[in-house]
PDB file of N, CA and C in Angstrom:
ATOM      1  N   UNK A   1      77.227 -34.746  29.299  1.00  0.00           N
ATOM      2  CA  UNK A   1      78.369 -33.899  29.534  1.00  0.00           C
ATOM      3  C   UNK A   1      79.196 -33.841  28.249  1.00  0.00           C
ATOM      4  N   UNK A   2      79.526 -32.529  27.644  1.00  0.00           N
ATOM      5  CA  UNK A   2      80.498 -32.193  26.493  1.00  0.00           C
ATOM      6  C   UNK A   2      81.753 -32.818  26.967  1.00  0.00           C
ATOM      7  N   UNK A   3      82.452 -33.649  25.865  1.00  0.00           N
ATOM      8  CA  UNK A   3      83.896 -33.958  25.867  1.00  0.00           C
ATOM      9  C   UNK A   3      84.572 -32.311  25.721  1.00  0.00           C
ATOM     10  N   UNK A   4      85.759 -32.581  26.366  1.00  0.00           N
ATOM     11  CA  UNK A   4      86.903 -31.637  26.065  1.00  0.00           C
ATOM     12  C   UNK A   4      87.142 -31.866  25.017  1.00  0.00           C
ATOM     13  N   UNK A   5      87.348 -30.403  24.085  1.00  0.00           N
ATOM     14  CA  UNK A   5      88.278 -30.345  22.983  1.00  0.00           C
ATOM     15  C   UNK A   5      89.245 -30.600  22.856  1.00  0.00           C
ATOM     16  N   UNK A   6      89.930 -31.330  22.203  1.00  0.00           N
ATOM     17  CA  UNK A   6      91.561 -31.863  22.331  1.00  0.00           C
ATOM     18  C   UNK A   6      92.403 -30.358  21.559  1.00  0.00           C
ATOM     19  N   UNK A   7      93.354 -30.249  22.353  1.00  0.00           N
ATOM     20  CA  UNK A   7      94.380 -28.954  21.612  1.00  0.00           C
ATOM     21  C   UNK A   7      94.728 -28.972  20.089  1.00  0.00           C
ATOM     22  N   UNK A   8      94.552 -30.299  19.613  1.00  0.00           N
ATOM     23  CA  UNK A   8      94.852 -30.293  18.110  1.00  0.00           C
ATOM     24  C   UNK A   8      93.719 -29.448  17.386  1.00  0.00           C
ATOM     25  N   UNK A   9      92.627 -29.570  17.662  1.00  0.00           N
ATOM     26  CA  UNK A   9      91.535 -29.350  16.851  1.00  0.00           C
ATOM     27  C   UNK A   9      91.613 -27.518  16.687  1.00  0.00           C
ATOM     28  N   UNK A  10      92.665 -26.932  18.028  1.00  0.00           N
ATOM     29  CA  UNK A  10      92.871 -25.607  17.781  1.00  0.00           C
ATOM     30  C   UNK A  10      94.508 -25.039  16.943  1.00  0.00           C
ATOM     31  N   UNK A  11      94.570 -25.929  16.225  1.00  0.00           N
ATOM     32  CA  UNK A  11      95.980 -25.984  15.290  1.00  0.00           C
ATOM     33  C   UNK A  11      95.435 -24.995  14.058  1.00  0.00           C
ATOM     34  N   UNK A  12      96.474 -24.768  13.213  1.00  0.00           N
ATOM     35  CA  UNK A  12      96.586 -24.350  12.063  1.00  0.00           C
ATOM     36  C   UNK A  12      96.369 -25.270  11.245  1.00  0.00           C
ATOM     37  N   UNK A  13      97.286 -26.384  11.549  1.00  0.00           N
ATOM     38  CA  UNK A  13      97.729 -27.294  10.828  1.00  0.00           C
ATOM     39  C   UNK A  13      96.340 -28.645  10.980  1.00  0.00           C
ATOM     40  N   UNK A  14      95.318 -28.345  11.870  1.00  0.00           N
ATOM     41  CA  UNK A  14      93.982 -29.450  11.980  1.00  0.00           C
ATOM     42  C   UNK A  14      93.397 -29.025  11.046  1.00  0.00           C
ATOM     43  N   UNK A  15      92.427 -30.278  10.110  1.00  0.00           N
ATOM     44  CA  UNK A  15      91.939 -29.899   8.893  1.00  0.00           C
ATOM     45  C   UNK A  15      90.627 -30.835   9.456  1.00  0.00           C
ATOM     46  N   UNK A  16      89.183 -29.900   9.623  1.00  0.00           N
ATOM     47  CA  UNK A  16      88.182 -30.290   9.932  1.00  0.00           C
ATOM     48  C   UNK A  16      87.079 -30.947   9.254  1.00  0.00           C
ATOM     49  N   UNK A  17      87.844 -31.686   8.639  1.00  0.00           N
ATOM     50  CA  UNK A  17      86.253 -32.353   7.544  1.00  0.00           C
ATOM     51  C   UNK A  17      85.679 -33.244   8.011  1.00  0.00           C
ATOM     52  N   UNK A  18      84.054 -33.192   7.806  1.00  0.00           N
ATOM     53  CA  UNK A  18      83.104 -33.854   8.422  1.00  0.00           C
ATOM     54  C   UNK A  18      83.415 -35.043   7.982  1.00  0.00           C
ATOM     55  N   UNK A  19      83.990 -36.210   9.175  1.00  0.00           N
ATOM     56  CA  UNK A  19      84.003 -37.504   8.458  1.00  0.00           C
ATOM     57  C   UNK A  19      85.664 -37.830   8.454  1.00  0.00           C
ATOM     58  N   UNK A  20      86.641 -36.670   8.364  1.00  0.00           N
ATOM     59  CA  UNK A  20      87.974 -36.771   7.749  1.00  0.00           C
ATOM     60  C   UNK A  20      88.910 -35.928   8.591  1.00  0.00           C
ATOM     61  N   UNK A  21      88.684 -36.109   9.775  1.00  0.00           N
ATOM     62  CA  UNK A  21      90.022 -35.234  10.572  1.00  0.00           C
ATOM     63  C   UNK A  21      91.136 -35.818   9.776  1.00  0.00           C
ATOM     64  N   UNK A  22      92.335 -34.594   9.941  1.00  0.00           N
ATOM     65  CA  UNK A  22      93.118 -35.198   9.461  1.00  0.00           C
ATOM     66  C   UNK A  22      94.342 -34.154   9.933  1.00  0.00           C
ATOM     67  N   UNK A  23      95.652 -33.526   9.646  1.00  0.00           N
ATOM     68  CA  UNK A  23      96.586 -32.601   9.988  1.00  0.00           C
ATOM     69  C   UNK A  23      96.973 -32.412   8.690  1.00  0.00           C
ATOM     70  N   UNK A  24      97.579 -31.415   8.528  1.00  0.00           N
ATOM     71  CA  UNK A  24      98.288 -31.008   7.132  1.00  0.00           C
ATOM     72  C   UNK A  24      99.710 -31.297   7.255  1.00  0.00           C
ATOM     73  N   UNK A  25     100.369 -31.138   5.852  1.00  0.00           N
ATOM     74  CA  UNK A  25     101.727 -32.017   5.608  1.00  0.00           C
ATOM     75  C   UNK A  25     102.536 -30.923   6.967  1.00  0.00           C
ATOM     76  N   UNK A  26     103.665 -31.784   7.454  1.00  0.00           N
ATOM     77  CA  UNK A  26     104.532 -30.768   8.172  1.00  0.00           C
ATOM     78  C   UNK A  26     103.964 -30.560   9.934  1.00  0.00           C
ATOM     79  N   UNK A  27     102.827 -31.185  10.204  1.00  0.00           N
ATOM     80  CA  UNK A  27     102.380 -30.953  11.863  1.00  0.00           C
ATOM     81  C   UNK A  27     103.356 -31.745  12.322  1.00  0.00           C
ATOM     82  N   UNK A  28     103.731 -31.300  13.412  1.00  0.00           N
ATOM     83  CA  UNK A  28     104.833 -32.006  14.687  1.00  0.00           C
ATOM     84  C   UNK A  28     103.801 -33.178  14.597  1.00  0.00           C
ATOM     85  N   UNK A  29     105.375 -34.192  14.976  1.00  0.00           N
ATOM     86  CA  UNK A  29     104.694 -35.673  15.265  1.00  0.00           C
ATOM     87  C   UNK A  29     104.336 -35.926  16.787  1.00  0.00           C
ATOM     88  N   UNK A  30     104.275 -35.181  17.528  1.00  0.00           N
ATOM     89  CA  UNK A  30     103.279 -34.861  18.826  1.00  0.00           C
ATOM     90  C   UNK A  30     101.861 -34.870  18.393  1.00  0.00           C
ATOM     91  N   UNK A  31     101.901 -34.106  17.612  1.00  0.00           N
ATOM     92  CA  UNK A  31     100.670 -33.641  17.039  1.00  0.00           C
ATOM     93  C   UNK A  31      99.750 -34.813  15.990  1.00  0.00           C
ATOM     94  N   UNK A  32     100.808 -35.388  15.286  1.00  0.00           N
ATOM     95  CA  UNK A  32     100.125 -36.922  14.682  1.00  0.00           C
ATOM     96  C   UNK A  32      99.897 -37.646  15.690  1.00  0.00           C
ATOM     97  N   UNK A  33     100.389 -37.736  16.774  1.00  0.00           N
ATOM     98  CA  UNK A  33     100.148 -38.788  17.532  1.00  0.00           C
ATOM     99  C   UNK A  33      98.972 -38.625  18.282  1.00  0.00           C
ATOM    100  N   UNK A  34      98.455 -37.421  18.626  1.00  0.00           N
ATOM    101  CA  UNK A  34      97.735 -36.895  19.667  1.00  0.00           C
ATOM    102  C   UNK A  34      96.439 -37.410  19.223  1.00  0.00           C
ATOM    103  N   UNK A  35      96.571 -36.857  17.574  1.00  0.00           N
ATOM    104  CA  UNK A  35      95.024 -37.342  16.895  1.00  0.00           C
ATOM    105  C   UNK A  35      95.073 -38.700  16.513  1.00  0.00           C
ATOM    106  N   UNK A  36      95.933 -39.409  16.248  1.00  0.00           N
ATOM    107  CA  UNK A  36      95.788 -40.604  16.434  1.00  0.00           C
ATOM    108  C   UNK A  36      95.327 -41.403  17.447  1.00  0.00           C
ATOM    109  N   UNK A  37      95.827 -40.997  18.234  1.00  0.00           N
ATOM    110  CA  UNK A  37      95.444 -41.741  19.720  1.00  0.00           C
ATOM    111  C   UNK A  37      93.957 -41.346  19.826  1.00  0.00           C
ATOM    112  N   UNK A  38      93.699 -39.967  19.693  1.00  0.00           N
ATOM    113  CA  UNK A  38      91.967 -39.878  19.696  1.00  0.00           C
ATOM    114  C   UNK A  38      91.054 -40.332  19.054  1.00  0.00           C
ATOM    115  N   UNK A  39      91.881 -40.508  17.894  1.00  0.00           N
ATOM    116  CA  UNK A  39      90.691 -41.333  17.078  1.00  0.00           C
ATOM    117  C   UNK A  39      90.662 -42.716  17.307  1.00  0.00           C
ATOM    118  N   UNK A  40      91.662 -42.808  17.685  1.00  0.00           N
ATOM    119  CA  UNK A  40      91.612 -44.151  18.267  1.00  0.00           C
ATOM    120  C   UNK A  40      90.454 -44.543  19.493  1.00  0.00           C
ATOM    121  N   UNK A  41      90.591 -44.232  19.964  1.00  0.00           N
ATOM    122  CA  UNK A  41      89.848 -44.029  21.310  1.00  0.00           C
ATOM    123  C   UNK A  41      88.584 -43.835  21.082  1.00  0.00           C
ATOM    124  N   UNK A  42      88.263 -43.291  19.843  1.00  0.00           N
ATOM    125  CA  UNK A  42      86.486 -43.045  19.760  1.00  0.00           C
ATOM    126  C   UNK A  42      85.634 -44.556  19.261  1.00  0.00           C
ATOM    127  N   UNK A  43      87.016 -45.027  18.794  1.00  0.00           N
ATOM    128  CA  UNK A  43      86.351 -46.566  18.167  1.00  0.00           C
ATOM    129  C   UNK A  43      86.154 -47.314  19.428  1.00  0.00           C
ATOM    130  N   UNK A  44      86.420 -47.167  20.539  1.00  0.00           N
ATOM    131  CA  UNK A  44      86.501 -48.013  21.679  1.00  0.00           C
ATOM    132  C   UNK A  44      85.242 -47.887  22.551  1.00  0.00           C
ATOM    133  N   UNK A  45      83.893 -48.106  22.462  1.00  0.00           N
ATOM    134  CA  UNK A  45      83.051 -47.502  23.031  1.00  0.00           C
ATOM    135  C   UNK A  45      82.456 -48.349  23.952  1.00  0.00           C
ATOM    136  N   UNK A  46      82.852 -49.562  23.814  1.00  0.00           N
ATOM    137  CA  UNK A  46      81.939 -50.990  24.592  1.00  0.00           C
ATOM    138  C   UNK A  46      83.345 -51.314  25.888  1.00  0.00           C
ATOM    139  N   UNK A  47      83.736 -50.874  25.824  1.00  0.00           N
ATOM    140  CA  UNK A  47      85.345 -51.397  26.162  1.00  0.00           C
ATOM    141  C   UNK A  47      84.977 -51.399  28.243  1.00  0.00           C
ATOM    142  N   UNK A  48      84.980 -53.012  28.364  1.00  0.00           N
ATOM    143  CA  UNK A  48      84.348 -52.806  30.017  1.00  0.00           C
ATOM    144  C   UNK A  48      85.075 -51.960  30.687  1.00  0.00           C
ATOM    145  N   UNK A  49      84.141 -51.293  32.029  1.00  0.00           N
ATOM    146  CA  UNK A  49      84.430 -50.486  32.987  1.00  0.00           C
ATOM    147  C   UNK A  49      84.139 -48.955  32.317  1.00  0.00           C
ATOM    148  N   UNK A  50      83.782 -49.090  31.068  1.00  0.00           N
ATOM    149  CA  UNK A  50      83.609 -47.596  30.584  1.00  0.00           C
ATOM    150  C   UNK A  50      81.770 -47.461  30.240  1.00  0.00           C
ATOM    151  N   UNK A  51      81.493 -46.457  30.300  1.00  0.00           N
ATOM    152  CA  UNK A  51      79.820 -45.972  29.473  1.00  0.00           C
ATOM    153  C   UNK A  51      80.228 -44.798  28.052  1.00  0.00           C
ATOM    154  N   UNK A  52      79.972 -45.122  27.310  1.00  0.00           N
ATOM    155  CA  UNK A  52      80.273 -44.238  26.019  1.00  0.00           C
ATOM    156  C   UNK A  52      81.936 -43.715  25.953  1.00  0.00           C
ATOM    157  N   UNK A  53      82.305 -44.933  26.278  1.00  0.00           N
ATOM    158  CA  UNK A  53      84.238 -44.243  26.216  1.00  0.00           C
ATOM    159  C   UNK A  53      84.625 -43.811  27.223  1.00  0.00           C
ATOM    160  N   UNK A  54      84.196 -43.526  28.522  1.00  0.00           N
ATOM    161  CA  UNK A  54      84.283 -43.206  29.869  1.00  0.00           C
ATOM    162  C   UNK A  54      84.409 -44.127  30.800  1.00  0.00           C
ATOM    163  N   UNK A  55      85.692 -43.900  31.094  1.00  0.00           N
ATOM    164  CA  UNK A  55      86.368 -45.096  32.695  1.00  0.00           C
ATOM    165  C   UNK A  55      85.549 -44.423  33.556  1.00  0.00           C
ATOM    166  N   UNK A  56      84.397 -45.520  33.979  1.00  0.00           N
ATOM    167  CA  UNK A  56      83.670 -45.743  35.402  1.00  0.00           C
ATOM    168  C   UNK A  56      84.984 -46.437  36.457  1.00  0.00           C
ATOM    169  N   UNK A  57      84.644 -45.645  37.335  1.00  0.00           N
ATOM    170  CA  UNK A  57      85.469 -46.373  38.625  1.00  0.00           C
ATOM    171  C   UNK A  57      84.194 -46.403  39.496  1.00  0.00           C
ATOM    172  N   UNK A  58      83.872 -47.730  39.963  1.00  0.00           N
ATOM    173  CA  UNK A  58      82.913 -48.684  40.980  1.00  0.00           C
ATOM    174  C   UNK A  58      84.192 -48.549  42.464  1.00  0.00           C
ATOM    175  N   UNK A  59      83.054 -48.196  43.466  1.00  0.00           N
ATOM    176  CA  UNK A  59      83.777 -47.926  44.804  1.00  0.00           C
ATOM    177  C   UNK A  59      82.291 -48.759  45.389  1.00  0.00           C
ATOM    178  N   UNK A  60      82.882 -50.081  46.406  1.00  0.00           N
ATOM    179  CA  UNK A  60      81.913 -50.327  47.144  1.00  0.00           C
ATOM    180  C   UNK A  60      82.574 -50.929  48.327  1.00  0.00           C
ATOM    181  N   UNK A  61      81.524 -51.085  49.792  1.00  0.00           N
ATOM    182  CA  UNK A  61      81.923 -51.015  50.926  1.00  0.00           C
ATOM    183  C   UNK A  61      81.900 -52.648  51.006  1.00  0.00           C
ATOM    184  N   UNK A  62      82.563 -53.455  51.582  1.00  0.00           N
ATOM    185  CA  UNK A  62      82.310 -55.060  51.833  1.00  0.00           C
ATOM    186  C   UNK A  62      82.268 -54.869  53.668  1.00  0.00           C
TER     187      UNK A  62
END
């Protein structure tokens, strides 16, 4: 399943280099934060209860 595109990546101000996301001088700090937090998040891939960065929620009957 394709991840959602995050709204930054449809900015003016998103600068797409392979390897080097980054924002240009002057993006709202909404906007630093947003990609921060995502990139953050891509480093997190083992992180229990998830499969490739994805919160599994386990439902079972006792």
């Amino acid at each position: 399943m394709p991840r959602i595109r995050p709204d930054f990546t449809k900015s003016p101000y998103f600068i797409d280099e392979p390897g080097n996301w980054h924002l240009k001088a002057g993006a709202p700090k909404e906007m630093q934060n947003e990609l921060e937090e995502y990139l953050n998040s891509l480093e997190i891939l083992d992180e229990p209860g998830t499969i490739k960065g994805i919160k599994i929620h386990f439902y079972h009957e006792e």
